[in-house]
N, C-alpha and C. Protein backbone atom coordinates (compact mmCIF):
# COMPACT_ATOMS: atom_id res chain seq x y z
N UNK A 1 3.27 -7.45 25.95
CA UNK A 1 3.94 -6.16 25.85
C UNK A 1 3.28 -5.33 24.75
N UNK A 2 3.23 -4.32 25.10
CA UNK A 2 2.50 -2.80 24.00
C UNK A 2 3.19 -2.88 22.92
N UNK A 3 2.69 -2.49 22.02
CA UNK A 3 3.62 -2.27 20.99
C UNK A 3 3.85 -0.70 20.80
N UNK A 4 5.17 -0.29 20.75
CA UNK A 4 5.60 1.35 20.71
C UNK A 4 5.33 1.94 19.32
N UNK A 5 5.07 0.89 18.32
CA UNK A 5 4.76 1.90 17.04
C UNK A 5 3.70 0.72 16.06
N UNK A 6 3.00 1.05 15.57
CA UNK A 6 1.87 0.08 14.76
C UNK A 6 2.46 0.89 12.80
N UNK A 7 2.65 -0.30 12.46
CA UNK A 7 3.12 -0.37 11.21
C UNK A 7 2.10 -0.97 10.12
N UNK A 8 1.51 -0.28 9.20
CA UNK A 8 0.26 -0.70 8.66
C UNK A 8 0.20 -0.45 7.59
N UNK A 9 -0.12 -1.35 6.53
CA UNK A 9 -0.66 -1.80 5.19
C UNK A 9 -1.16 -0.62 5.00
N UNK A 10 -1.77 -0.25 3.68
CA UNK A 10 -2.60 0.93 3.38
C UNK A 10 -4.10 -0.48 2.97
N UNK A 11 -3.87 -0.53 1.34
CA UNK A 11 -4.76 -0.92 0.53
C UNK A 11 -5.40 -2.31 1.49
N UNK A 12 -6.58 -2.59 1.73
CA UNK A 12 -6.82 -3.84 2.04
C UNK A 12 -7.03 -4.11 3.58
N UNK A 13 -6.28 -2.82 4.22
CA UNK A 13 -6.15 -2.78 5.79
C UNK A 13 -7.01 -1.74 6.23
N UNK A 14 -6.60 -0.84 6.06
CA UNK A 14 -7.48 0.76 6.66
C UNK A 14 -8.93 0.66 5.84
N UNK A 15 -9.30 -0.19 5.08
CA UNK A 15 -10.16 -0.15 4.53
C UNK A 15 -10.65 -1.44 3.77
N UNK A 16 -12.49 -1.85 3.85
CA UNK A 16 -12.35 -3.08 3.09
C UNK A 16 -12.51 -3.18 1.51
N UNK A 17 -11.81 -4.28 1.28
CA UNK A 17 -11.60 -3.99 -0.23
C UNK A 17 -12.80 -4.02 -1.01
N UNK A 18 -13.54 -5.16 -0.46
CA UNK A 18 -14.40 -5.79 -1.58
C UNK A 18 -15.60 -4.70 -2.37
N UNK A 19 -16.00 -3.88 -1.17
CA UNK A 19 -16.93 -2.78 -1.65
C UNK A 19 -15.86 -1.66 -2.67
N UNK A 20 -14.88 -1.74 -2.25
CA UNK A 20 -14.08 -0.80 -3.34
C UNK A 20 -13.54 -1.91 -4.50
N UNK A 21 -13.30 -3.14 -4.67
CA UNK A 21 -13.37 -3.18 -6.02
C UNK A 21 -15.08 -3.71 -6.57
N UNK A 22 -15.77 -3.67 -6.31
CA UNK A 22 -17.24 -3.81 -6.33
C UNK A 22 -17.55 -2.55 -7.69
N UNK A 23 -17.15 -1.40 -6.66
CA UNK A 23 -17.52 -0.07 -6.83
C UNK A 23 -16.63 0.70 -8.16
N UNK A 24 -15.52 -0.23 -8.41
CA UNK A 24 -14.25 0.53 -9.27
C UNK A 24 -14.93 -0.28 -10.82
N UNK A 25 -15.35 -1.80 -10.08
CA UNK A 25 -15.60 -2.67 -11.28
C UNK A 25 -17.18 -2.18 -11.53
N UNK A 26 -17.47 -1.36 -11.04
CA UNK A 26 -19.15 -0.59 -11.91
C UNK A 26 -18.29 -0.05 -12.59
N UNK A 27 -17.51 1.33 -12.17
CA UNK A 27 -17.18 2.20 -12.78
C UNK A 27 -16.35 2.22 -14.05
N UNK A 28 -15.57 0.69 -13.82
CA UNK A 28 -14.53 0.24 -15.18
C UNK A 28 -15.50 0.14 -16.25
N UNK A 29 -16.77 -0.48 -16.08
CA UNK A 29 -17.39 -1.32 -17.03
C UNK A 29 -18.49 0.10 -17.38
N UNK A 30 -18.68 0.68 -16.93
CA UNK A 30 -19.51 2.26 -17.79
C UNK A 30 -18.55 3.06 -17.97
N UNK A 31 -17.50 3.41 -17.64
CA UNK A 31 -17.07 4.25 -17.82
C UNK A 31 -15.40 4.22 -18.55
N UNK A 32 -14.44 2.89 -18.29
CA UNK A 32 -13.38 2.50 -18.46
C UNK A 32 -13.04 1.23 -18.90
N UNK A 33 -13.97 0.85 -19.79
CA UNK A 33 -13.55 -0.98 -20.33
C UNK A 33 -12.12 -0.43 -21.37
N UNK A 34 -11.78 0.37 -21.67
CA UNK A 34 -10.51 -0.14 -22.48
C UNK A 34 -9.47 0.41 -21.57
N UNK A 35 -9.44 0.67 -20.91
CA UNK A 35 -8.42 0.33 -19.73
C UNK A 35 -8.39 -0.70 -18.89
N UNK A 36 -9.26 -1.60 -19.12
CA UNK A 36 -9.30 -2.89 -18.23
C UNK A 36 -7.90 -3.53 -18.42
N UNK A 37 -7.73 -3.73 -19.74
CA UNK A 37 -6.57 -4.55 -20.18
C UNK A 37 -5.65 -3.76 -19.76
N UNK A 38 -5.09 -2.92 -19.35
CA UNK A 38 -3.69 -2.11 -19.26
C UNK A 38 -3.50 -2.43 -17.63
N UNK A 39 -5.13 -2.29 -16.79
CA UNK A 39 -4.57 -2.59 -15.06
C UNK A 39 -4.38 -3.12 -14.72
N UNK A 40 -4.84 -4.70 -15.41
CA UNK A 40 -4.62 -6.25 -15.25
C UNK A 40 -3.15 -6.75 -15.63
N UNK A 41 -2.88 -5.95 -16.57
CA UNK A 41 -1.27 -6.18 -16.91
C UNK A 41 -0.47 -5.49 -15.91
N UNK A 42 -0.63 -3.88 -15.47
CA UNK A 42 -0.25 -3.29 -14.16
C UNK A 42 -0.18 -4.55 -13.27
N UNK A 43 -1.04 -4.40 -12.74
CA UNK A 43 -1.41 -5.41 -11.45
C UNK A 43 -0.38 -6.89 -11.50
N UNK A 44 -0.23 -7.69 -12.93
CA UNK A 44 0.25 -8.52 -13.15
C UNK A 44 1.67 -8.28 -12.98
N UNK A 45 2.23 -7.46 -13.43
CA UNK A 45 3.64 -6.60 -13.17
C UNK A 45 3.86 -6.65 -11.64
N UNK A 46 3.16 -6.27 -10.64
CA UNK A 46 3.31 -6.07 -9.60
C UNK A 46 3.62 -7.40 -8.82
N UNK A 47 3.26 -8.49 -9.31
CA UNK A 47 2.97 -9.51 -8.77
C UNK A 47 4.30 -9.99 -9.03
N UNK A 48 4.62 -10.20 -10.60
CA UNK A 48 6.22 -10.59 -10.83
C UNK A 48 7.15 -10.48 -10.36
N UNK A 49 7.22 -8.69 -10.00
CA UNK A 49 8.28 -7.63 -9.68
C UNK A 49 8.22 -8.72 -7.93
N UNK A 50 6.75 -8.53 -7.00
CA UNK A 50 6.77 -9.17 -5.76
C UNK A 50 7.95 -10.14 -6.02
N UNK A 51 7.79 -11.72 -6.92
CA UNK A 51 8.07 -12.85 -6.81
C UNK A 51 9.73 -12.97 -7.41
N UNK A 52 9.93 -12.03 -8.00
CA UNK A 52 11.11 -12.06 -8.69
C UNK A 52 11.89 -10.32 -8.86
N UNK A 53 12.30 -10.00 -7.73
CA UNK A 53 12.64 -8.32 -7.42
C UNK A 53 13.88 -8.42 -8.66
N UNK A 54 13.54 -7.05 -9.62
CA UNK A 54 15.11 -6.86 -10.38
C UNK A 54 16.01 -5.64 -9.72
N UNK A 55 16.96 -6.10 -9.66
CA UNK A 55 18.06 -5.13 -8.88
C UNK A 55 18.25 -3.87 -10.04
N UNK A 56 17.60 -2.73 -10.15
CA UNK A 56 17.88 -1.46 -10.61
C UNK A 56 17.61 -0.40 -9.82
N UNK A 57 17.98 0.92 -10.44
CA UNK A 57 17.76 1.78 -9.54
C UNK A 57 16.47 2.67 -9.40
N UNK A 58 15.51 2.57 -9.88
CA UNK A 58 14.44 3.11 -10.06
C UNK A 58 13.33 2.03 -8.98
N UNK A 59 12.36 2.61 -8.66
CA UNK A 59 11.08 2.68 -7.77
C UNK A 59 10.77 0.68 -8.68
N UNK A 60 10.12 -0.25 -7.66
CA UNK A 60 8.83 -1.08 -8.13
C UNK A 60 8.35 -0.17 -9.23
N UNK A 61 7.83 0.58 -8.49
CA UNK A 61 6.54 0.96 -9.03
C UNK A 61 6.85 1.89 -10.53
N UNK A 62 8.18 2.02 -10.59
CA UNK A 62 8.43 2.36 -11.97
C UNK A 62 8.61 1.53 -13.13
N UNK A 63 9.38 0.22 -12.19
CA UNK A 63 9.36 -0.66 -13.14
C UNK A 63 8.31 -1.30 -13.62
N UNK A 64 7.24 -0.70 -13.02
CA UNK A 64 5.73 -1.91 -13.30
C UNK A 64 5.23 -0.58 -14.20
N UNK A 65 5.38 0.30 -14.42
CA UNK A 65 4.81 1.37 -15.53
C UNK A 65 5.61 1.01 -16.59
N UNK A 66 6.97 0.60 -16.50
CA UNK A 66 7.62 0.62 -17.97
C UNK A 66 7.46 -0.96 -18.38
N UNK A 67 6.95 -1.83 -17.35
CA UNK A 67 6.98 -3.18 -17.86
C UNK A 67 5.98 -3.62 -18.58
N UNK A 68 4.80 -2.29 -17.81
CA UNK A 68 3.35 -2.50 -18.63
C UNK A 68 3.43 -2.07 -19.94
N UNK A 69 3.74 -0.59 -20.15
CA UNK A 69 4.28 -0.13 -21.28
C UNK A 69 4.67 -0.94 -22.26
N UNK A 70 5.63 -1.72 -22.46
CA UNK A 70 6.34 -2.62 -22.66
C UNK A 70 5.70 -3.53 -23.16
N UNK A 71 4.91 -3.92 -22.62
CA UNK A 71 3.92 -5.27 -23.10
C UNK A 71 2.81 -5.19 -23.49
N UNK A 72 2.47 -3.92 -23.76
CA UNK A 72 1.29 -2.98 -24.54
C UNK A 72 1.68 -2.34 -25.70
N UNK A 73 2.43 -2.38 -25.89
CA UNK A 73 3.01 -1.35 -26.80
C UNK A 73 2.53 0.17 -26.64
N UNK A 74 2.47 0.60 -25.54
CA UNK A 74 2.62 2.24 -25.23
C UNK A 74 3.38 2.90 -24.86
N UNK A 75 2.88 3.99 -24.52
CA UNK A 75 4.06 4.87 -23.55
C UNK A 75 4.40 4.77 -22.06
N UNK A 76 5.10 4.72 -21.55
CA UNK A 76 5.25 4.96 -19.76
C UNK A 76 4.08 6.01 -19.61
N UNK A 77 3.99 7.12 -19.84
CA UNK A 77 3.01 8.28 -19.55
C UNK A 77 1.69 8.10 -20.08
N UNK A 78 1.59 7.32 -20.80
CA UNK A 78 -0.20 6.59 -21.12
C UNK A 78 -0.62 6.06 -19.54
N UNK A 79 0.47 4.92 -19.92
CA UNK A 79 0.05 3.95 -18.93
C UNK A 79 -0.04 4.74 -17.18
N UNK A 80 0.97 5.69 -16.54
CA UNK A 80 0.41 6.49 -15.69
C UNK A 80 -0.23 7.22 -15.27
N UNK A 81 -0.87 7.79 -16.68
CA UNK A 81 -2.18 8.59 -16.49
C UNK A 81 -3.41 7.80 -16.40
N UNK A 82 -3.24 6.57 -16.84
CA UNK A 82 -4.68 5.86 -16.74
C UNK A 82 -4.44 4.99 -15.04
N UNK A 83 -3.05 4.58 -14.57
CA UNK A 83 -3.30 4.06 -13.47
C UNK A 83 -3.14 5.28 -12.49
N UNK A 84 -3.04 6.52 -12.41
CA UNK A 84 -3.18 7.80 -11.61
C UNK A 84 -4.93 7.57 -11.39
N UNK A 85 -5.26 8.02 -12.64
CA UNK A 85 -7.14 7.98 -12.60
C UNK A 85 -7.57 6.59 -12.21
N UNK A 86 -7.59 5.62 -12.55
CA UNK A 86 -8.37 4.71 -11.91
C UNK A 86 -7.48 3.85 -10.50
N UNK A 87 -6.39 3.69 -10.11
CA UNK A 87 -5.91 3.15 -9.22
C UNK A 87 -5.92 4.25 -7.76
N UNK A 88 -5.67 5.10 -8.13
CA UNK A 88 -5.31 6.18 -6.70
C UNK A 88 -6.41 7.36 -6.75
N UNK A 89 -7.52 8.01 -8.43
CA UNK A 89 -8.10 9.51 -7.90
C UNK A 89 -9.64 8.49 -8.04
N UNK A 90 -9.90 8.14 -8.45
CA UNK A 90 -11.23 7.42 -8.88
C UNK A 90 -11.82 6.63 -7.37
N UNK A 91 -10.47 5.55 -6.72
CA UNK A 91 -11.60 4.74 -5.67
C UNK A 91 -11.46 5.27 -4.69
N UNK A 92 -10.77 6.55 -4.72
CA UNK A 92 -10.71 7.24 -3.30
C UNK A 92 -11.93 7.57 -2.42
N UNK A 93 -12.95 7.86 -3.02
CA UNK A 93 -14.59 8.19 -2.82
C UNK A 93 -14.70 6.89 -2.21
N UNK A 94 -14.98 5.38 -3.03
CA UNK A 94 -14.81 4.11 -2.43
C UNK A 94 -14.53 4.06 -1.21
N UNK A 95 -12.99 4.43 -0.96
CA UNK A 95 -12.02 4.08 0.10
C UNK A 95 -12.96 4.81 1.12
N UNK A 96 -13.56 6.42 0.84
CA UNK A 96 -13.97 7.05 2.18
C UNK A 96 -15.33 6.14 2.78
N UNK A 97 -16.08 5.53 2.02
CA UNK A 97 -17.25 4.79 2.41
C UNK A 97 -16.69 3.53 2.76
N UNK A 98 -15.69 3.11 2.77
CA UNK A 98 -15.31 1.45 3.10
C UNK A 98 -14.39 1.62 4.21
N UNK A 99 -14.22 2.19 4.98
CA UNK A 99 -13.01 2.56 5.91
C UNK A 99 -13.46 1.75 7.02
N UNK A 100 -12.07 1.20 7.83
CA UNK A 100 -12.73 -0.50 8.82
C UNK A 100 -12.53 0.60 10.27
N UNK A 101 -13.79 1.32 10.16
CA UNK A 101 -13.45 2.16 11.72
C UNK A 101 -13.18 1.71 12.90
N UNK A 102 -13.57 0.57 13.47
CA UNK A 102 -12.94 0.15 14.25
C UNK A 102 -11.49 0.03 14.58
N UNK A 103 -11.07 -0.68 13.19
CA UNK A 103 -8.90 -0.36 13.45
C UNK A 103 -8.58 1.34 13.56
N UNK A 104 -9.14 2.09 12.84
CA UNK A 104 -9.01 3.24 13.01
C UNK A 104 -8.76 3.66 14.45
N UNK A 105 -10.19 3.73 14.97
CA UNK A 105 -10.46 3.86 16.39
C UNK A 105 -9.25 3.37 17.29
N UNK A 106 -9.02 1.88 17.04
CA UNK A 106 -7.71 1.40 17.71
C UNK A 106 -6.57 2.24 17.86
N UNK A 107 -6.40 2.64 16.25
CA UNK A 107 -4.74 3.08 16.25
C UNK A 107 -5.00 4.35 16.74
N UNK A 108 -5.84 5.24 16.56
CA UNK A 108 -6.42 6.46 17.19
C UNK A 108 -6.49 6.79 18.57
N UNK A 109 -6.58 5.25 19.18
CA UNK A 109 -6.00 5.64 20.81
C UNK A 109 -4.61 5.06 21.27
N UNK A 110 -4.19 3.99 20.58
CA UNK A 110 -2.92 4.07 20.64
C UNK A 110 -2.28 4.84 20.54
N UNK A 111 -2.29 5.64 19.37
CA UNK A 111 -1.73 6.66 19.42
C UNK A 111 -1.67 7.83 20.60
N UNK A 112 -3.08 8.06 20.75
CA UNK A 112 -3.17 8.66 22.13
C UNK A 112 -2.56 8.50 23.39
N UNK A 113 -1.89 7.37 23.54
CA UNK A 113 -1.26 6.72 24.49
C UNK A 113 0.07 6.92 24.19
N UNK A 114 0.60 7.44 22.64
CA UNK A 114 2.04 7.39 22.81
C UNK A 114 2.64 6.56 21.87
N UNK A 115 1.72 5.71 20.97
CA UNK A 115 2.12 4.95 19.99
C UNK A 115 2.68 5.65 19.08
N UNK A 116 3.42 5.19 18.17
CA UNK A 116 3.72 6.16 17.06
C UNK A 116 3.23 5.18 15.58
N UNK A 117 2.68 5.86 14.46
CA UNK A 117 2.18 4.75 13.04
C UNK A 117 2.93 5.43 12.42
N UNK A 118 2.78 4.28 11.42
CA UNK A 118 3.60 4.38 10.07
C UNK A 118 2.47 3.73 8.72
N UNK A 119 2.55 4.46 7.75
CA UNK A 119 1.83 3.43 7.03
C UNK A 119 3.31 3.05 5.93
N UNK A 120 2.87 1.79 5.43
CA UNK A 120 3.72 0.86 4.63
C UNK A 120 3.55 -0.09 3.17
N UNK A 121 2.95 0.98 2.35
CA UNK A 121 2.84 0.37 0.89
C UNK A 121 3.25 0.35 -0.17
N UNK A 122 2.60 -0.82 -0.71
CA UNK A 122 3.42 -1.48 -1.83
C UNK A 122 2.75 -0.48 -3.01
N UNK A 123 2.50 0.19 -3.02
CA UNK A 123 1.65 1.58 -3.92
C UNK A 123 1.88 3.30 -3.25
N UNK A 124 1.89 3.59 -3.87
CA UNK A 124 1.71 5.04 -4.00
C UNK A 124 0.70 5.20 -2.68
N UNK A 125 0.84 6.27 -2.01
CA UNK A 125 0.03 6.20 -0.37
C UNK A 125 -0.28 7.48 -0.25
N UNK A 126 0.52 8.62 -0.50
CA UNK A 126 -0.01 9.74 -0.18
C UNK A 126 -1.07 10.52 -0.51
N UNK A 127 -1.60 10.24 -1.64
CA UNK A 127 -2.77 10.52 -2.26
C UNK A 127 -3.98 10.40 -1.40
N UNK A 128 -3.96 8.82 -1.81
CA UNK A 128 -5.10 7.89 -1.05
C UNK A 128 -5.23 8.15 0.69
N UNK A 129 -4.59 8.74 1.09
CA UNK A 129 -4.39 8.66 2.54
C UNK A 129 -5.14 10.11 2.99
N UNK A 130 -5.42 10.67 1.75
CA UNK A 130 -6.38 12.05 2.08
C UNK A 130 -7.63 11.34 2.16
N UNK A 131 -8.28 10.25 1.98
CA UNK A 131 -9.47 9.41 2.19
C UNK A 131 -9.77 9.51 3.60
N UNK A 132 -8.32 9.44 4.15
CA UNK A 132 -8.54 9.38 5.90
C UNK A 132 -8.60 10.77 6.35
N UNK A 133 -8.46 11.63 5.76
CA UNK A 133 -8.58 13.10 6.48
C UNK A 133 -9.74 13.02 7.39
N UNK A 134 -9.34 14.18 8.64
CA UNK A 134 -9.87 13.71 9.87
C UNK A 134 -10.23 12.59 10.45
N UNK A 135 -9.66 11.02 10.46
CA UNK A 135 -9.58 10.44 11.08
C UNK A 135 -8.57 9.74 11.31
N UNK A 136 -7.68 10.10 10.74
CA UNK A 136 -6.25 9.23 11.15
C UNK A 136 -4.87 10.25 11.04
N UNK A 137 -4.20 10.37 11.54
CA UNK A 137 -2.78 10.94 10.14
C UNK A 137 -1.80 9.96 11.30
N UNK A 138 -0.40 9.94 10.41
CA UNK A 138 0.14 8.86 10.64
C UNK A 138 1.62 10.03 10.88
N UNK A 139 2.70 9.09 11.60
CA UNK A 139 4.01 9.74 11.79
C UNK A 139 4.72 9.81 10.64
N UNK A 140 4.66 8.49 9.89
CA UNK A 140 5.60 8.26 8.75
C UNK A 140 4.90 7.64 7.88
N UNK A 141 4.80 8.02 6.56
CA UNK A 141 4.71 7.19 5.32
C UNK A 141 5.41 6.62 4.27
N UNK A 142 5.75 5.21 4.20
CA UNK A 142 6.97 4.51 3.48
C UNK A 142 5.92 4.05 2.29
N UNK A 143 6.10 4.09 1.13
CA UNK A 143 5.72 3.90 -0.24
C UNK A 143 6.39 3.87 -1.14
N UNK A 144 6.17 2.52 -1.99
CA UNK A 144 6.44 2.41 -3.31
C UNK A 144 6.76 3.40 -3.97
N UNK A 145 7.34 4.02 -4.58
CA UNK A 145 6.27 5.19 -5.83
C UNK A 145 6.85 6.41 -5.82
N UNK A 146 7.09 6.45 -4.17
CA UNK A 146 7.42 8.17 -3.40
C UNK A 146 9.01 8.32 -2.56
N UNK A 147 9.03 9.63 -2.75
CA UNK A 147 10.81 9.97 -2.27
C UNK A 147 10.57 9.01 -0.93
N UNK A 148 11.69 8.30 -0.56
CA UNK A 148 12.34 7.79 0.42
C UNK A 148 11.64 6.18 0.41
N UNK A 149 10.83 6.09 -0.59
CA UNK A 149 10.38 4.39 -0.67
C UNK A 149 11.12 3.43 -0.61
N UNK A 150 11.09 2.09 -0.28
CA UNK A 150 11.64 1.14 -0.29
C UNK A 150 12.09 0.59 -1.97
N UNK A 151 13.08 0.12 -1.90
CA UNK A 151 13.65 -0.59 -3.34
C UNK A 151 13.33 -1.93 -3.80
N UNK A 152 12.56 -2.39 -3.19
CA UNK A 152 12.01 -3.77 -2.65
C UNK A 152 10.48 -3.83 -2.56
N UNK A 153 9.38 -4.47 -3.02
CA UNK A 153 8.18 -5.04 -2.50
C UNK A 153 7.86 -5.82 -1.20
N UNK A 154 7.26 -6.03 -0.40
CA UNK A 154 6.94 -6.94 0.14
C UNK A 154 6.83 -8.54 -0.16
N UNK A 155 6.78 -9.80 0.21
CA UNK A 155 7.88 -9.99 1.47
C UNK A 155 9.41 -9.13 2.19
N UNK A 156 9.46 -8.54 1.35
CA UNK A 156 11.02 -8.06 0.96
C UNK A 156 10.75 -6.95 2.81
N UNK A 157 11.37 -7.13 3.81
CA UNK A 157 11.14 -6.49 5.07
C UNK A 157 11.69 -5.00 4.69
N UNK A 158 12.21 -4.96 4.07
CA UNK A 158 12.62 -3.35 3.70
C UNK A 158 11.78 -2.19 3.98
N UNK A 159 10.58 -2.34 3.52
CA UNK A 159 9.77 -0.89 3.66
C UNK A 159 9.44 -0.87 5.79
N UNK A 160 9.35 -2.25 6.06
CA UNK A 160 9.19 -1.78 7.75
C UNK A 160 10.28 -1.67 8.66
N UNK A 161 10.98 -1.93 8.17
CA UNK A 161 12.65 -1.56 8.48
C UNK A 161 13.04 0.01 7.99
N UNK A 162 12.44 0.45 7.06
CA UNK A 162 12.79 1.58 7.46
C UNK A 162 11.94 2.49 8.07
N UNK A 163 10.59 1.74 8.24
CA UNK A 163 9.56 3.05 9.18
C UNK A 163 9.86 2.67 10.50
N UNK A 164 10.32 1.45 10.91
CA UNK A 164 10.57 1.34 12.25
C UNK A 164 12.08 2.23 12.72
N UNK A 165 12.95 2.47 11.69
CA UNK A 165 13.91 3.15 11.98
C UNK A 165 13.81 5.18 12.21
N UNK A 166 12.34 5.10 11.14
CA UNK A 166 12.37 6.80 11.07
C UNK A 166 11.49 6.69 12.56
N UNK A 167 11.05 6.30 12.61
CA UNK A 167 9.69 6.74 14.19
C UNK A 167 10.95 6.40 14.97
N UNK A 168 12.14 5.66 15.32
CA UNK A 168 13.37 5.30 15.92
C UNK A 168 12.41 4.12 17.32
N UNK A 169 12.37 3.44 16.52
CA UNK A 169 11.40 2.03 17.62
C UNK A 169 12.00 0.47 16.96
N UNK A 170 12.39 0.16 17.72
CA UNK A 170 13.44 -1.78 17.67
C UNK A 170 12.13 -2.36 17.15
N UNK A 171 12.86 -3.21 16.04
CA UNK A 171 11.12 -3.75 15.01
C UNK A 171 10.81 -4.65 15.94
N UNK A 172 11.80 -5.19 16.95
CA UNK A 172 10.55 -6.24 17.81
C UNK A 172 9.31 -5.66 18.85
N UNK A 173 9.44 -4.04 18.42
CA UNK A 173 8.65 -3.28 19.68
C UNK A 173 7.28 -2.79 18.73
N UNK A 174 7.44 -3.33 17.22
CA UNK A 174 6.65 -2.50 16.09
C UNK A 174 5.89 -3.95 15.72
N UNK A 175 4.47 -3.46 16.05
CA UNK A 175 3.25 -4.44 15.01
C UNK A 175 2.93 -4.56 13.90
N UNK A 176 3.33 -4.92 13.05
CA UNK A 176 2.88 -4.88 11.32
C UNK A 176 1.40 -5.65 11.38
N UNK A 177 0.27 -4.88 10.86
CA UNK A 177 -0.71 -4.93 10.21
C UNK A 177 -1.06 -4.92 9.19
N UNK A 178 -1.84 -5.69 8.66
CA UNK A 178 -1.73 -6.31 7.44
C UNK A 178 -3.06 -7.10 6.99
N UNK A 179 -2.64 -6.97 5.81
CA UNK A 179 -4.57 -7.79 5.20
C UNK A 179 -3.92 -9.03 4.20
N UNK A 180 -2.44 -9.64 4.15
CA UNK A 180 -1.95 -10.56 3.34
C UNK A 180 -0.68 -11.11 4.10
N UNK A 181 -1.21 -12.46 4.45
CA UNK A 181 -0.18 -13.29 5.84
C UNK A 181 0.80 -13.38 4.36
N UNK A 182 0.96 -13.86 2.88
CA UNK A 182 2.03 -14.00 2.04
C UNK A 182 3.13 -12.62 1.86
N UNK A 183 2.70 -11.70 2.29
CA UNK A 183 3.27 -10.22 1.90
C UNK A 183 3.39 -9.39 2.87
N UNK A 184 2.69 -8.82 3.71
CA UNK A 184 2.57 -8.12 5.51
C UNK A 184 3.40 -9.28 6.25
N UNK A 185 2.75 -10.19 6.33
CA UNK A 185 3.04 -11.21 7.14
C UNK A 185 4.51 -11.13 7.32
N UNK A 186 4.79 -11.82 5.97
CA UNK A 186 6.45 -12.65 5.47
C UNK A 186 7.14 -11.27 5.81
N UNK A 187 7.13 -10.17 5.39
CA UNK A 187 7.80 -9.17 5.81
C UNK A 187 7.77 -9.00 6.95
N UNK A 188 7.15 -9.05 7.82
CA UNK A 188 6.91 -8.79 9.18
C UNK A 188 7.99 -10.16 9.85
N UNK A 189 8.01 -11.15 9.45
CA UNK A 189 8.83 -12.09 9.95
C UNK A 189 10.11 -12.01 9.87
N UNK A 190 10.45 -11.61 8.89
CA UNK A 190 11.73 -11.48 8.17
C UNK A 190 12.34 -10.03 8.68
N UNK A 191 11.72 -8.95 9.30
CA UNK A 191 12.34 -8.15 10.00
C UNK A 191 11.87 -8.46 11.21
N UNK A 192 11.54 -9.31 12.09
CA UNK A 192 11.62 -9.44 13.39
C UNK A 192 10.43 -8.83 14.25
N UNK A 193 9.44 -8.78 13.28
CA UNK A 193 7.99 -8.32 14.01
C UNK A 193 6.85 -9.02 14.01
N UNK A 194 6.43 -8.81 15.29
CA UNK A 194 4.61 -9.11 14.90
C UNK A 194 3.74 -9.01 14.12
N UNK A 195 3.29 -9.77 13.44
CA UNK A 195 2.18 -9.62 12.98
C UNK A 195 1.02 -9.77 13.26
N UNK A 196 -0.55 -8.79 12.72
CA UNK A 196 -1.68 -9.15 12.58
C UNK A 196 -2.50 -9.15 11.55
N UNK A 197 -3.19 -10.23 11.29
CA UNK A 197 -3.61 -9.77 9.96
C UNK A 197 -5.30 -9.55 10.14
N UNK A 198 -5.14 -8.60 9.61
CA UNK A 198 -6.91 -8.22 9.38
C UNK A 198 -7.66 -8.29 7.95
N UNK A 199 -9.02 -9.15 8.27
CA UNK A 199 -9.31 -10.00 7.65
C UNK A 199 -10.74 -9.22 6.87
């Protein structure tokens, strides 16, 4: 059976990683070694927040700015101006040279056929998703970070539960795509969908 709506990863999926952190890790090391330590703690935050969700009312992705903060001794607004510039305006260039055209192409005629997408990340998406200008745009975007995001990370099925609800498609009719069977995957199970993971 078709699937009526394709539900898709941003980071890791629409694009391959390795040439973009290849390309970020030139640029850290001429241009950004004392921010190394602040993204690794970011990043580390993210991972916690994944394994151990705290029930408040603010974004992941806020709590991983004030947790970094926190364990740096800075400000929340340090720490987002340096992961604005190097996480989302910096590998965007990256992202446009690493893009996996083939899935593109896919969802590009699915769509043509009537599919409806969603993209679904655990980060901030709208930015980065101008990388795809002219070759993709999507129905719905569910993100971390941004008005109407999920309260939850991945495994946590939340963020495809609610893009399968805004496109209005039964999650067993919605494909989650994905570049992490521990995180796409588990979410994808846990709301009642397919998965694929692209590798």
């Amino acid at each position: 059976m078709q699937p009526l709506a394709y539900l898709v990863d941003f980071d890791g999926t629409l694009y391959r990683s390795t040439p973009v952190k290849l390309g970020m890790a030139v640029e850290l090391a001429c241009f950004g070694w004392g921010s190394v330590r602040l993204l690794q703690r970011f990043r580390h935050a993210h991972e916690e927040l994944r394994a151990t969700p705290v029930e408040v009312h603010d974004s992941p992705f806020d709590q991983q700015i004030r947790h970094t903060a926190a364990a740096l001794g800075t400000s929340p607004e340090h720490v987002r101006k340096v992961v604005d510039s190097w996480m989302f305006e910096r590998p965007r260039k990256w992202i446009k040279r690493s893009l996996r055209h083939a899935l593109i192409e896919e969802l590009r005629t699915a769509q043509a056929n009537g599919a409806r997408l969603a993209v679904v990340s655990d980060y901030p998406a709208s930015f980065k998703l101008s990388a795809l200008a002219g070759h993709l745009t999507f129905d719905t975007v569910v993100s971390n970070g941004e008005p109407g995001g999920p309260a939850n990370l991945k495994p946590d099925p939340e963020g495809y539960l609610l893009a399968a609800a805004r496109l209005g498609v039964a999650p067993e009719r919605c494909l989650v795509v994905g570049d992490r069977a521990d995180a796409d995957g588990e979410a994808a199970r846990r709301a009642g969908m397919p998965f694929r993971l692209v590798g």
